[in-house]
Every structure is written in structure tokens, then in C-alpha cells.
PDB file of N, CA and C in Angstrom:
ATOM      1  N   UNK A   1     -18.921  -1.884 -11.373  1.00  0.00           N
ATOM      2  CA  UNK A   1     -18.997  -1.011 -10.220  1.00  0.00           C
ATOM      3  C   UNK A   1     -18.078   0.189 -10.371  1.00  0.00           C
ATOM      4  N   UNK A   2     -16.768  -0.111 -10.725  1.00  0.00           N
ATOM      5  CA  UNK A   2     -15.745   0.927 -10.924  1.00  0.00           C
ATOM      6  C   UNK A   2     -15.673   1.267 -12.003  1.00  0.00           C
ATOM      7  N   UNK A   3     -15.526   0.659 -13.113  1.00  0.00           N
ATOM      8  CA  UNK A   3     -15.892   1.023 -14.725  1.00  0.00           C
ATOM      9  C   UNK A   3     -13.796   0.314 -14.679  1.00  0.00           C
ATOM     10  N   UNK A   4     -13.653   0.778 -16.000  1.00  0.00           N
ATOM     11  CA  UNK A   4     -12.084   0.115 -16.101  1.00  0.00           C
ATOM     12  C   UNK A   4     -11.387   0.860 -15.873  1.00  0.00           C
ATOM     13  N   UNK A   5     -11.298   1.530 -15.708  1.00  0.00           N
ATOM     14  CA  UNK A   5      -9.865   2.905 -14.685  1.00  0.00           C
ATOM     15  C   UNK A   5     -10.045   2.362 -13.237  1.00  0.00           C
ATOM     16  N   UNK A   6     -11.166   2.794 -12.730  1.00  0.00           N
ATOM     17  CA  UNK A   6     -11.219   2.470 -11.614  1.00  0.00           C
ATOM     18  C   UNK A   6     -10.842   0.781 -10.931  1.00  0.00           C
ATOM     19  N   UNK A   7     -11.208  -0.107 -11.472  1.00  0.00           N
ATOM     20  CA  UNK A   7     -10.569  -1.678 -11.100  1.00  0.00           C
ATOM     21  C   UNK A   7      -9.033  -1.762 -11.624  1.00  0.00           C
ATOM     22  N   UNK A   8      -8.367  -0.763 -12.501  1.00  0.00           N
ATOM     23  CA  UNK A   8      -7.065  -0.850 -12.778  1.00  0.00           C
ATOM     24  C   UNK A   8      -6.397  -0.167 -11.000  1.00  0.00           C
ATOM     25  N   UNK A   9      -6.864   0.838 -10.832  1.00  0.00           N
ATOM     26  CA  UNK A   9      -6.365   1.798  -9.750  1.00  0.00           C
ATOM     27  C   UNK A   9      -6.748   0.710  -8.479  1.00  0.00           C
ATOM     28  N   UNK A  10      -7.654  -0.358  -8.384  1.00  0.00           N
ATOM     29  CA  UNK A  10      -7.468  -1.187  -7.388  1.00  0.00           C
ATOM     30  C   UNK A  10      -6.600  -2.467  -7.293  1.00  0.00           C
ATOM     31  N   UNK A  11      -6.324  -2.651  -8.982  1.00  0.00           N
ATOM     32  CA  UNK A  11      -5.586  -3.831  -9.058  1.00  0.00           C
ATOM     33  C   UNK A  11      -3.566  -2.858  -8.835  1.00  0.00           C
ATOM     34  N   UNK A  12      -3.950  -1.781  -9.193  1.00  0.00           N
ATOM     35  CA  UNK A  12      -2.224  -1.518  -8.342  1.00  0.00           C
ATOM     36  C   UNK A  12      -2.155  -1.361  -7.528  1.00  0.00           C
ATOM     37  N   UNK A  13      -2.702  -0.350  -6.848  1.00  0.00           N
ATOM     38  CA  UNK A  13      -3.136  -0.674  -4.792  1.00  0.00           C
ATOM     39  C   UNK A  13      -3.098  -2.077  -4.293  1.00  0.00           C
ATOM     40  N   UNK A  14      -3.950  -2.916  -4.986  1.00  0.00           N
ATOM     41  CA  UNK A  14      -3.730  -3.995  -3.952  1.00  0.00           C
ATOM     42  C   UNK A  14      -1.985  -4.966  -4.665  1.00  0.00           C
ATOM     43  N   UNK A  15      -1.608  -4.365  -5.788  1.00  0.00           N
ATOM     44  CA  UNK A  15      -0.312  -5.395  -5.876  1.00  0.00           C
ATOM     45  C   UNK A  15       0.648  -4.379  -4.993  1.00  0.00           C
ATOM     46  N   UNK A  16       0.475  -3.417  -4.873  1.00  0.00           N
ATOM     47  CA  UNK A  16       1.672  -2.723  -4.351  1.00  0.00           C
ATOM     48  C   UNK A  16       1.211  -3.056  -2.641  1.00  0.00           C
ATOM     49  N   UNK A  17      -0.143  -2.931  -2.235  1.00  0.00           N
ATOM     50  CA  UNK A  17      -0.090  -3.479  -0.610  1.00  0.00           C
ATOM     51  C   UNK A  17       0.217  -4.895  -0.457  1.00  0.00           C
ATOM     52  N   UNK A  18       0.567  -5.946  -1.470  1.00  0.00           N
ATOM     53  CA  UNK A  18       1.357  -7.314  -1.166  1.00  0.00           C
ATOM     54  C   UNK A  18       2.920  -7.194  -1.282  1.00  0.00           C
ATOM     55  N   UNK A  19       3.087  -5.629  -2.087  1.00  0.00           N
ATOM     56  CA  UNK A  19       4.629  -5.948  -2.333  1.00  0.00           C
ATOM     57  C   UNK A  19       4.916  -5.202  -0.621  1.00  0.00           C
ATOM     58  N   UNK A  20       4.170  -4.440  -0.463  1.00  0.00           N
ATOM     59  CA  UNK A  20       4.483  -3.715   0.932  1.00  0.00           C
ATOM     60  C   UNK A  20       4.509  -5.106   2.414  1.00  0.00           C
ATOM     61  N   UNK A  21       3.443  -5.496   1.705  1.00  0.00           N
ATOM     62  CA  UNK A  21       3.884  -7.288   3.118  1.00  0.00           C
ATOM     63  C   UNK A  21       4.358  -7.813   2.941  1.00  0.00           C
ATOM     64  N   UNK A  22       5.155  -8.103   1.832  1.00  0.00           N
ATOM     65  CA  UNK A  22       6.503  -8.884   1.305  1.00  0.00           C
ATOM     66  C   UNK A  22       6.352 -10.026   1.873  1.00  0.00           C
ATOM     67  N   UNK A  23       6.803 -10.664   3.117  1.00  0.00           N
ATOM     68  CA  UNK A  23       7.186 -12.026   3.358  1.00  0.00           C
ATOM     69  C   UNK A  23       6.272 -11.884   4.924  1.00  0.00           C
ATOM     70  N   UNK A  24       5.966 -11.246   5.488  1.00  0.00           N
ATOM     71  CA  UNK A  24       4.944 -10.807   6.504  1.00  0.00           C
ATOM     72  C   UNK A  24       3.939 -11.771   6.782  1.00  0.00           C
ATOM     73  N   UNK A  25       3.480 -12.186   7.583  1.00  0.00           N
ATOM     74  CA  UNK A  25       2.015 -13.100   7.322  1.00  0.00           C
ATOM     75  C   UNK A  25       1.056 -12.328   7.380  1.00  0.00           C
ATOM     76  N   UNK A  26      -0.443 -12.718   6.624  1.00  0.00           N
ATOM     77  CA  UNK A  26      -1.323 -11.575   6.685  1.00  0.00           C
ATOM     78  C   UNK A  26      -1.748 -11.258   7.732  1.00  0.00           C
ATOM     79  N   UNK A  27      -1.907 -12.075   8.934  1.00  0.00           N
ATOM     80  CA  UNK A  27      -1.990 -12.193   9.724  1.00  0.00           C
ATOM     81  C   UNK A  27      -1.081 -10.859  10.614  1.00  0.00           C
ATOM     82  N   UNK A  28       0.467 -10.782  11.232  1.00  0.00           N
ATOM     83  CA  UNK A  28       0.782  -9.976  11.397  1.00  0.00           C
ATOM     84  C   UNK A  28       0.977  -8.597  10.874  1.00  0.00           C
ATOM     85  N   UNK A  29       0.920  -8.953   9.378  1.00  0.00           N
ATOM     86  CA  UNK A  29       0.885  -7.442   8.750  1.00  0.00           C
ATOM     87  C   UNK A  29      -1.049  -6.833   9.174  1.00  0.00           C
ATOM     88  N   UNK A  30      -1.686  -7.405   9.315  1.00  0.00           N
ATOM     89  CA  UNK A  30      -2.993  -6.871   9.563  1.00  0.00           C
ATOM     90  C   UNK A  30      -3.128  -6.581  11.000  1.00  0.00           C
ATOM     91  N   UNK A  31      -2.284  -7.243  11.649  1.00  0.00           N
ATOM     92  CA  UNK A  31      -2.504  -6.455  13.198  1.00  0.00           C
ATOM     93  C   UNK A  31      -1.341  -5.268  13.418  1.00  0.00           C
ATOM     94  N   UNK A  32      -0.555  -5.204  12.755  1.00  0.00           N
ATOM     95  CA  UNK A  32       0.059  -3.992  12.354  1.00  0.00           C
ATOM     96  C   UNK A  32      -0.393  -3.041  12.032  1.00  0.00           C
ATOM     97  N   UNK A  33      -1.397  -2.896  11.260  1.00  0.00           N
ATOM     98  CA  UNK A  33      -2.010  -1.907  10.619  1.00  0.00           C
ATOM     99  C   UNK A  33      -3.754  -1.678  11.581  1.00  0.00           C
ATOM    100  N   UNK A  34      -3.816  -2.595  12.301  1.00  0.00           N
ATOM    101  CA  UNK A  34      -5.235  -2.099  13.482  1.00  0.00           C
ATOM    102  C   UNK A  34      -6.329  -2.599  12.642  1.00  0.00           C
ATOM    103  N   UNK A  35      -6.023  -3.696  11.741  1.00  0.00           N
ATOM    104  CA  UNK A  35      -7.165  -3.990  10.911  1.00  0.00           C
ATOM    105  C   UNK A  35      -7.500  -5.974  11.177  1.00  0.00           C
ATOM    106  N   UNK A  36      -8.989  -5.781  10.502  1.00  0.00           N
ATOM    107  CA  UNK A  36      -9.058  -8.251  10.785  1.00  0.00           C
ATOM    108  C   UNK A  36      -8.007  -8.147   9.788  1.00  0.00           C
ATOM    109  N   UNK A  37      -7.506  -9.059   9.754  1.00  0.00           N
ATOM    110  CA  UNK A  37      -7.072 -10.158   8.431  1.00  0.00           C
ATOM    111  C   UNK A  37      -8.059 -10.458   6.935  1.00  0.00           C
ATOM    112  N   UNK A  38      -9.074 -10.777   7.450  1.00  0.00           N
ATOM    113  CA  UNK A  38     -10.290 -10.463   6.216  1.00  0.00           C
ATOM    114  C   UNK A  38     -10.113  -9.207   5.204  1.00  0.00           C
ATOM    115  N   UNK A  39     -10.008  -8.105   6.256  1.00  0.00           N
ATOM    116  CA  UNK A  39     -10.122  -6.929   5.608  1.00  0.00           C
ATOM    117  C   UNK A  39      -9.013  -6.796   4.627  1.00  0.00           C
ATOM    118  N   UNK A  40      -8.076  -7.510   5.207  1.00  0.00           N
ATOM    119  CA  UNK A  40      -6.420  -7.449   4.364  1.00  0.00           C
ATOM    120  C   UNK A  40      -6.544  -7.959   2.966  1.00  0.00           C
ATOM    121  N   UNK A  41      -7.390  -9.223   3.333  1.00  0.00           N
ATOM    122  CA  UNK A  41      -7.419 -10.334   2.369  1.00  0.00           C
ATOM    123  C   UNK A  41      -8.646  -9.185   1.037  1.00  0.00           C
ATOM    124  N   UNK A  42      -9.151  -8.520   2.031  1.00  0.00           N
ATOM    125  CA  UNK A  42     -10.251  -7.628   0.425  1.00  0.00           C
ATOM    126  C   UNK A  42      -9.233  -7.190  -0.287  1.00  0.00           C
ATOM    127  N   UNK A  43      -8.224  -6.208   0.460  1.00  0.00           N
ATOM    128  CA  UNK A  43      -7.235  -5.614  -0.225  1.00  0.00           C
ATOM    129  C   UNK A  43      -6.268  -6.074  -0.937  1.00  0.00           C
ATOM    130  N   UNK A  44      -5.767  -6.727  -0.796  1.00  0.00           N
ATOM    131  CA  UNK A  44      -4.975  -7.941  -1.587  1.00  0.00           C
ATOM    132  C   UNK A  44      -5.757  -8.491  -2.693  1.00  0.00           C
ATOM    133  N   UNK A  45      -6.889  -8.993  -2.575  1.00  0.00           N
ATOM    134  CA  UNK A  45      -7.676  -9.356  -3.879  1.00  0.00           C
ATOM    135  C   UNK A  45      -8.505  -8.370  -4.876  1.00  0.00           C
ATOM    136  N   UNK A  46      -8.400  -7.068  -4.121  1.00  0.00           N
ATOM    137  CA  UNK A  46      -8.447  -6.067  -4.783  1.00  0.00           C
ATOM    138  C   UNK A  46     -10.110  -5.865  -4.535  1.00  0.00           C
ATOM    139  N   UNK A  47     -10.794  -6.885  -3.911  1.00  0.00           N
ATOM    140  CA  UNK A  47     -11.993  -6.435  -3.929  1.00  0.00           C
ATOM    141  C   UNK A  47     -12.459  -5.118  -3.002  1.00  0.00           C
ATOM    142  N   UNK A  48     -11.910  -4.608  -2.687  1.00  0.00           N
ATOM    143  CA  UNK A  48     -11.823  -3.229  -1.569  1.00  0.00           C
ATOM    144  C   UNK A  48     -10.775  -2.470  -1.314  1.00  0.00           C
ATOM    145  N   UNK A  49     -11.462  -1.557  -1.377  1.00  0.00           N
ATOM    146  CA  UNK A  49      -9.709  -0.211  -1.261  1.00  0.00           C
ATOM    147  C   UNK A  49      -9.584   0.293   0.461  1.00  0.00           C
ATOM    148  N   UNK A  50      -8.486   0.499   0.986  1.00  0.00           N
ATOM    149  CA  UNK A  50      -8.248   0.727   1.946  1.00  0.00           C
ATOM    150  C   UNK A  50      -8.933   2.622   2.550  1.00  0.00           C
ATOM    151  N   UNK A  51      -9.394   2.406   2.899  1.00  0.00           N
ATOM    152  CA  UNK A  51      -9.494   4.417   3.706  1.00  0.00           C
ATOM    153  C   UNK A  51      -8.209   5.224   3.671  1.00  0.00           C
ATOM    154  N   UNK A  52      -8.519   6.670   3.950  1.00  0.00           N
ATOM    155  CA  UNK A  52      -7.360   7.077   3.913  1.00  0.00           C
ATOM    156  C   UNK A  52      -6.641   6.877   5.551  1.00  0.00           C
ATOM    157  N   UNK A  53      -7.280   6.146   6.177  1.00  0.00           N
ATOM    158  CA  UNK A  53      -6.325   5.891   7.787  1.00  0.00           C
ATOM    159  C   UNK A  53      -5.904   5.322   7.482  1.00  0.00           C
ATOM    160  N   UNK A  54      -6.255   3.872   6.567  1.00  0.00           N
ATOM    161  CA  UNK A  54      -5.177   2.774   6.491  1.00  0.00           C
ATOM    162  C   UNK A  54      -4.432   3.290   6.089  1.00  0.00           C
ATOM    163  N   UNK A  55      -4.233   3.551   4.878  1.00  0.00           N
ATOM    164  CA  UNK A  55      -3.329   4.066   3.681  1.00  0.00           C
ATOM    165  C   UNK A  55      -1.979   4.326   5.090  1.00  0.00           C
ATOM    166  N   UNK A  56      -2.756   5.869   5.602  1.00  0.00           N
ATOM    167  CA  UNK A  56      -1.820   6.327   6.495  1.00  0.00           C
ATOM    168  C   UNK A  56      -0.911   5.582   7.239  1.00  0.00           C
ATOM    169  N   UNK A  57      -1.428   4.570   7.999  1.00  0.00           N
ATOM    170  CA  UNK A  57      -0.692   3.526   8.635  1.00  0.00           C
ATOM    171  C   UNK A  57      -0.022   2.791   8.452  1.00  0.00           C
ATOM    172  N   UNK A  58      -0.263   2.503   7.094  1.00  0.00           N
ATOM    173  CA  UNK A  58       0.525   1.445   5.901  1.00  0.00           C
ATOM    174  C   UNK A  58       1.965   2.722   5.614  1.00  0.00           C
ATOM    175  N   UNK A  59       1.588   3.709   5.091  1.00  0.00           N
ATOM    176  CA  UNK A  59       3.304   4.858   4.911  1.00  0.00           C
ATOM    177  C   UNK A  59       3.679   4.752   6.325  1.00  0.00           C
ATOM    178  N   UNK A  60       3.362   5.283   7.040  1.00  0.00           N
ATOM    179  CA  UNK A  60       3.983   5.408   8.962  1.00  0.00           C
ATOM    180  C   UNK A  60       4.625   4.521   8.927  1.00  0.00           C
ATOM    181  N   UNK A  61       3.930   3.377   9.184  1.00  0.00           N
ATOM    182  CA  UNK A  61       4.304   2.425  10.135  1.00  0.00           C
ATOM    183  C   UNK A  61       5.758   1.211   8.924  1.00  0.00           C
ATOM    184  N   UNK A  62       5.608   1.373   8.133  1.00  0.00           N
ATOM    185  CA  UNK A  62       6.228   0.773   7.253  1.00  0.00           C
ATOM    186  C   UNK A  62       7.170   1.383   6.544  1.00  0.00           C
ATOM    187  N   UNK A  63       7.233   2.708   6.544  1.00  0.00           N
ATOM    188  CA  UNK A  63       8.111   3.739   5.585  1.00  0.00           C
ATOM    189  C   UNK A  63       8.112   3.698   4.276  1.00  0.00           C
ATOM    190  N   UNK A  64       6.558   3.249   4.426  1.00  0.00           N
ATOM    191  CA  UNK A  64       5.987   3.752   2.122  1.00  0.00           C
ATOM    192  C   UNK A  64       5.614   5.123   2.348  1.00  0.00           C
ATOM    193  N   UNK A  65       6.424   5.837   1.218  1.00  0.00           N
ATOM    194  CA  UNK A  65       6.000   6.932   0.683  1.00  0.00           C
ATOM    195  C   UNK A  65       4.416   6.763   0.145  1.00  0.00           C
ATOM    196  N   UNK A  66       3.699   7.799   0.569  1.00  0.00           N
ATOM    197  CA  UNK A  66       2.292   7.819   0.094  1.00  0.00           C
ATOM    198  C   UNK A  66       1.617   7.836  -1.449  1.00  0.00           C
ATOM    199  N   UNK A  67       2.871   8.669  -2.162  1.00  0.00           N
ATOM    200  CA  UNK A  67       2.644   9.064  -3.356  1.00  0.00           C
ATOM    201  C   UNK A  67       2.256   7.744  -4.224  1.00  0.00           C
ATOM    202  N   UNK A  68       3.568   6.800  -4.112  1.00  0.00           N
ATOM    203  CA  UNK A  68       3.975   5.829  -4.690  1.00  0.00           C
ATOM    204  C   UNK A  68       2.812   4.611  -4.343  1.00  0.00           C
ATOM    205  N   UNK A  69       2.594   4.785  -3.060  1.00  0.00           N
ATOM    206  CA  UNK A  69       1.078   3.559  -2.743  1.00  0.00           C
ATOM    207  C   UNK A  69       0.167   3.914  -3.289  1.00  0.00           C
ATOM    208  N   UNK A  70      -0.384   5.351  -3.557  1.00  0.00           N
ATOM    209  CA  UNK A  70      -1.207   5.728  -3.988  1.00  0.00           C
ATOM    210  C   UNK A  70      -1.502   5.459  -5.647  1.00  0.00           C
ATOM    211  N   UNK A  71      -0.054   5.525  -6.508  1.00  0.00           N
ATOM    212  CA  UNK A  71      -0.410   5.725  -7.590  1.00  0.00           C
ATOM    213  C   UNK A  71       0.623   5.176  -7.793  1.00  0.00           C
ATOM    214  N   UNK A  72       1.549   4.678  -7.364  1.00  0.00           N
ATOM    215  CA  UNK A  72       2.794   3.852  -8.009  1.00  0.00           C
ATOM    216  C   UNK A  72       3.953   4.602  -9.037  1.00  0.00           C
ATOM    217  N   UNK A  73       4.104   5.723  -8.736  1.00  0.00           N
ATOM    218  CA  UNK A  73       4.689   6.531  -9.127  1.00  0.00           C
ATOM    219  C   UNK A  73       5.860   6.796  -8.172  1.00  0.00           C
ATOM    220  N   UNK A  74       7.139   6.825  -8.256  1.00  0.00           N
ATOM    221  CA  UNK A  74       8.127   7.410  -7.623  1.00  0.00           C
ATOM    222  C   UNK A  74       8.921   6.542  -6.595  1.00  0.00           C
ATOM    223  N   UNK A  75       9.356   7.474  -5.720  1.00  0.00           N
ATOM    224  CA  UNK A  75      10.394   5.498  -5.170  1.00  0.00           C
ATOM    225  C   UNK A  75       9.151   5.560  -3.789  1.00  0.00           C
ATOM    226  N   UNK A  76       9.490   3.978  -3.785  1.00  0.00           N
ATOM    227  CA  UNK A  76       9.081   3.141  -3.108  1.00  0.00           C
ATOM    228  C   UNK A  76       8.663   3.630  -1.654  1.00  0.00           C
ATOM    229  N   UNK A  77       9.646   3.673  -0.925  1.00  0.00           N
ATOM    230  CA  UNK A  77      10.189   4.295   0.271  1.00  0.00           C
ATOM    231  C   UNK A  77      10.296   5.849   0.534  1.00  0.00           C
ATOM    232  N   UNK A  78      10.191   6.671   1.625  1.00  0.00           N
ATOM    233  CA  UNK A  78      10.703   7.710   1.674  1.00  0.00           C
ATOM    234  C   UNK A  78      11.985   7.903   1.618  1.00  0.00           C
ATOM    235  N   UNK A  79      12.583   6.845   2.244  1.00  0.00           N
ATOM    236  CA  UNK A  79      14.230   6.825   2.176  1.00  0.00           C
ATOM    237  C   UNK A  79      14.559   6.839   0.645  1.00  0.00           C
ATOM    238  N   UNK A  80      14.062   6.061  -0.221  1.00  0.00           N
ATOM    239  CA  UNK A  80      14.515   6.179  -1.670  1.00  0.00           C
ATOM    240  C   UNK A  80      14.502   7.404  -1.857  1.00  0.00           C
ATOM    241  N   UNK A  81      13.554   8.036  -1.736  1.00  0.00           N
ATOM    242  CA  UNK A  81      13.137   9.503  -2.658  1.00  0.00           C
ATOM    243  C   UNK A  81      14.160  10.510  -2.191  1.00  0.00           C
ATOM    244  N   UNK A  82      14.668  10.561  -1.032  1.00  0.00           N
ATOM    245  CA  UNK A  82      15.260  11.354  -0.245  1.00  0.00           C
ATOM    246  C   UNK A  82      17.168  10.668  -1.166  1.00  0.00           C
ATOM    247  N   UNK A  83      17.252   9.677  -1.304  1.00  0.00           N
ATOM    248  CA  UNK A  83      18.394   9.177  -1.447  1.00  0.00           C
ATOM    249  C   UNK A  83      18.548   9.331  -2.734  1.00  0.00           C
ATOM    250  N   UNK A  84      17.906   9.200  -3.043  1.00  0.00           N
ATOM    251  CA  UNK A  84      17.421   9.554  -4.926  1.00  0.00           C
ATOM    252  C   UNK A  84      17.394  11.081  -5.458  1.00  0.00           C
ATOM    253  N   UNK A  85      16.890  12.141  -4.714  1.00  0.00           N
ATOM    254  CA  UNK A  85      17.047  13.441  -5.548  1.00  0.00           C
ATOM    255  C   UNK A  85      18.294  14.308  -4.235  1.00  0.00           C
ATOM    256  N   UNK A  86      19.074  13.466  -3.340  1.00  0.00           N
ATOM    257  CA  UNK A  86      19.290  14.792  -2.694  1.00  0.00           C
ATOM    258  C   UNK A  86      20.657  14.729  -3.537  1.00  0.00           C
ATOM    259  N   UNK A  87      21.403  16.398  -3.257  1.00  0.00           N
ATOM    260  CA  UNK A  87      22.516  16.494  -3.794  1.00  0.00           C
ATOM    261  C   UNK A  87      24.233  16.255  -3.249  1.00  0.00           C
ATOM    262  N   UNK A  88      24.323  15.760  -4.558  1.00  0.00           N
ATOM    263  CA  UNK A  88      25.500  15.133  -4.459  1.00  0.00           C
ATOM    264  C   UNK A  88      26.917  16.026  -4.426  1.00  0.00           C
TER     265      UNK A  88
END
């Protein structure tokens, strides 16, 4: 369906949206985000990628930098990035 780039780019999305629920139940992390639990469970198994609202809701509401969910590049957090390049 995706060819192999594309199922790589879902298998880091969905490890980085479990590292983002950390200890969370899917359960509350999915009513956090305005979504079933099912839907969570696609994302997590990678069989489905989130929209760009989720995405959105997932940085907001949690304080992931977008960049880094998106592509796993850069710090984690906005607070990292900010704590990380400002000057010293």
C-alpha cells in the first residue's frame, strides 16, 4: 500500500505516538486527544496515520514539538528545543 519508505514513516509515527503515551492508558490518552481508543490502537500498530488535527492535538495538548513527531528529528519537546539552542 505504502511501498517501503512509506511503512518506515508509519512505523516511526506510531513508535514515537507510544513514546508520547508513555505510561498513560490508551484509554485516557485517546480521550485526550478527542479520538475512540480503536483509533489509537491503529496508530500504535501503525496500521493508520493520524490527520493533521490529531497530530495537532497530540503537540498542544502534550508539549511535542511537531517537527520531531513528524519526522523524529530534533528534541522531543518544545521545551527541549528552546533549552537546547537558547544562549548561554
Amino acid at each position: 500500500m505504502f511501498g517501503v519508505s512509506g511503512d518506515w514513516l508509519i512505523i516511526g509515527k506510531a513508535d514515537r505516538i507510544l513514546e508520547v503515551r508513555g505510561k498513560a492508558t490508551q484509554l485516557a490518552f485517546a480521550q485526550s486527544l478527542n479520538i475512540a481508543k480503536s483509533t489509537l490502537i491503529r496508530y500504535e500498530n501503525g496500521d493508520r496515520l493520524p490527520d493533521a488535527e490529531v497530530i495537532a492535538r497530540i503537540c498542544e495538548r502534550h508539549h511535542i514539538d511537531y517537527t520531531w513527531l513528524i519526522t523524529g528529528r530534533g528534541s522531543r519537546t518544545e521545551a527541549e528545543r528552546y533549552v537546547k539552542y537558547s544562549p548561554v
